[in-house]
N, C-alpha and C. Protein backbone atom coordinates (compact mmCIF):
# COMPACT_ATOMS: atom_id res chain seq x y z
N UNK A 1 33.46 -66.30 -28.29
CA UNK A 1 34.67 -66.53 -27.54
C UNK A 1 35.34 -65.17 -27.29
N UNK A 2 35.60 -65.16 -25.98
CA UNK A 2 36.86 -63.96 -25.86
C UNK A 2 38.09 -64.43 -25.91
N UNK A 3 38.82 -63.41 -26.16
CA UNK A 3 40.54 -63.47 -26.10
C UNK A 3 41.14 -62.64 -25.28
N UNK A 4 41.46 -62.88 -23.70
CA UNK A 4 42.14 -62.43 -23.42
C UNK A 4 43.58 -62.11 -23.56
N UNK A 5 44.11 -60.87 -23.72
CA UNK A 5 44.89 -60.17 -23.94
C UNK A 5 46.11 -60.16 -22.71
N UNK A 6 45.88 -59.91 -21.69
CA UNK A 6 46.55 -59.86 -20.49
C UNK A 6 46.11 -59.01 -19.45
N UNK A 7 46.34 -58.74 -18.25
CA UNK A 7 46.28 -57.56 -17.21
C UNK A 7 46.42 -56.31 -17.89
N UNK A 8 45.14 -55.62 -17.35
CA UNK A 8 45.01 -54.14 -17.76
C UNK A 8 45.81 -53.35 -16.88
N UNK A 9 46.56 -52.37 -17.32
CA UNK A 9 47.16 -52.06 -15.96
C UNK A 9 45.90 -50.67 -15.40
N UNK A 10 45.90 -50.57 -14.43
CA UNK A 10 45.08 -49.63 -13.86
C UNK A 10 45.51 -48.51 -13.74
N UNK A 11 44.31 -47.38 -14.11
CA UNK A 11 45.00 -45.65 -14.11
C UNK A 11 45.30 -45.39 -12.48
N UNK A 12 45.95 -45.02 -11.77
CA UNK A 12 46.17 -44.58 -10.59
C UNK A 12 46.01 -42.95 -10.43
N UNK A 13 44.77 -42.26 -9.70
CA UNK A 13 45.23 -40.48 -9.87
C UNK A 13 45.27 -40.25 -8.49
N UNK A 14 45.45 -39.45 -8.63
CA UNK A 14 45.68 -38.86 -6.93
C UNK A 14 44.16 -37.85 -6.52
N UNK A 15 44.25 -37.77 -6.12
CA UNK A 15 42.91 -36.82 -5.16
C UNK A 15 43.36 -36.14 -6.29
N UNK A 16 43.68 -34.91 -6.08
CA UNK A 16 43.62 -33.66 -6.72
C UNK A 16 42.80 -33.92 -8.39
N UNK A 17 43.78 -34.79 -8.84
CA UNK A 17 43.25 -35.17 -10.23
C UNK A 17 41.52 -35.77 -10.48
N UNK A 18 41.25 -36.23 -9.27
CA UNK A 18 40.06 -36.95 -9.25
C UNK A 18 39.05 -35.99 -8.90
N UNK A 19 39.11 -34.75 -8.08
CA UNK A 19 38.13 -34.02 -7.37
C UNK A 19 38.77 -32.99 -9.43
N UNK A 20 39.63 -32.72 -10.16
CA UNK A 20 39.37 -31.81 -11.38
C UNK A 20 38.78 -32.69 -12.44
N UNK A 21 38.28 -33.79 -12.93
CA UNK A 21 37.67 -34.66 -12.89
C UNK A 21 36.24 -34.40 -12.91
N UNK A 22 36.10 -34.26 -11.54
CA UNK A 22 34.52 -34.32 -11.09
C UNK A 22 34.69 -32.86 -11.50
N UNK A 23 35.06 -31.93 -11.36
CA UNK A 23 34.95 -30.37 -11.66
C UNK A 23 34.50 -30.66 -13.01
N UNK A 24 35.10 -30.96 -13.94
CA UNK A 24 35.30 -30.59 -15.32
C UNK A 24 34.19 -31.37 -16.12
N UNK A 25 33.19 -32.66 -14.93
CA UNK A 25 32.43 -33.50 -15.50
C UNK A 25 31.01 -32.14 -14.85
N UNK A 26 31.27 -30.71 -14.26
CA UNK A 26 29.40 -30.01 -14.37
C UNK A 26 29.82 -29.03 -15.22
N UNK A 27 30.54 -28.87 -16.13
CA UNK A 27 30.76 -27.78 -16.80
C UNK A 27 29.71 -27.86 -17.85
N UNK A 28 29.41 -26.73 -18.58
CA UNK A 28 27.91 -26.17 -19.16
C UNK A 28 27.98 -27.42 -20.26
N UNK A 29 27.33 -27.92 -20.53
CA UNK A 29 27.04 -29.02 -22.01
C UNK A 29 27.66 -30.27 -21.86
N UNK A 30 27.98 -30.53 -20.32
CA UNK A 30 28.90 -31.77 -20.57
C UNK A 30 27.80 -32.95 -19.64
N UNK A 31 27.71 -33.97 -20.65
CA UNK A 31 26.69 -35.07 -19.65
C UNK A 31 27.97 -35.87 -18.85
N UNK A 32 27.05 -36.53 -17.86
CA UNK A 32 27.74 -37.45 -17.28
C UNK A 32 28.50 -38.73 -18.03
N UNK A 33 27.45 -38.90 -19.04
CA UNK A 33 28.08 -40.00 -19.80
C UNK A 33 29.11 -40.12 -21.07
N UNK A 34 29.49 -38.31 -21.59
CA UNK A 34 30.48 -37.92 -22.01
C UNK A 34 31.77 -37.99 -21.51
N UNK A 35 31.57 -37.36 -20.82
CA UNK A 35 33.12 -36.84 -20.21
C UNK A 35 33.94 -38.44 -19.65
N UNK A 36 33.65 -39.33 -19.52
CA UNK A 36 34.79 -41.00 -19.47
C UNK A 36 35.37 -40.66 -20.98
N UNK A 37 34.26 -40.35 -21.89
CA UNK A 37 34.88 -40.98 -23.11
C UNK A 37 35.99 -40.08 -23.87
N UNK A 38 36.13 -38.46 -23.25
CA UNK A 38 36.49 -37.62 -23.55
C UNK A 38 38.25 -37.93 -22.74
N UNK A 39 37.96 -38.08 -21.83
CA UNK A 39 39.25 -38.36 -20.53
C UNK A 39 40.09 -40.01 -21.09
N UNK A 40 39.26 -40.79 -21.51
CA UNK A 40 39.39 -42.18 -21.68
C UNK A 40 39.77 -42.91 -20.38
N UNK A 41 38.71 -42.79 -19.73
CA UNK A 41 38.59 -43.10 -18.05
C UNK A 41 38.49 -44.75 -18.56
């Protein structure tokens, strides 16, 4: 069984934040599948 909790509210970023983001996800040692968990995307 799940338990819902309620509406998640959603992160909203703006461009800028989203294109430093993608910057900061080719930096040397960082996988793709790190960096959500690092940000808490």
């Amino acid at each position: 069984m799940i338990d819902v909790l309620g509406p998640e509210k959603r992160r909203r970023r703006t461009t800028q934040e989203k294109i430093a983001i993608v910057q900061q996800s080719f930096e040397p040692g960082m996988t793709g599948s790190e960096y959500p968990f690092l940000k808490a995307l």
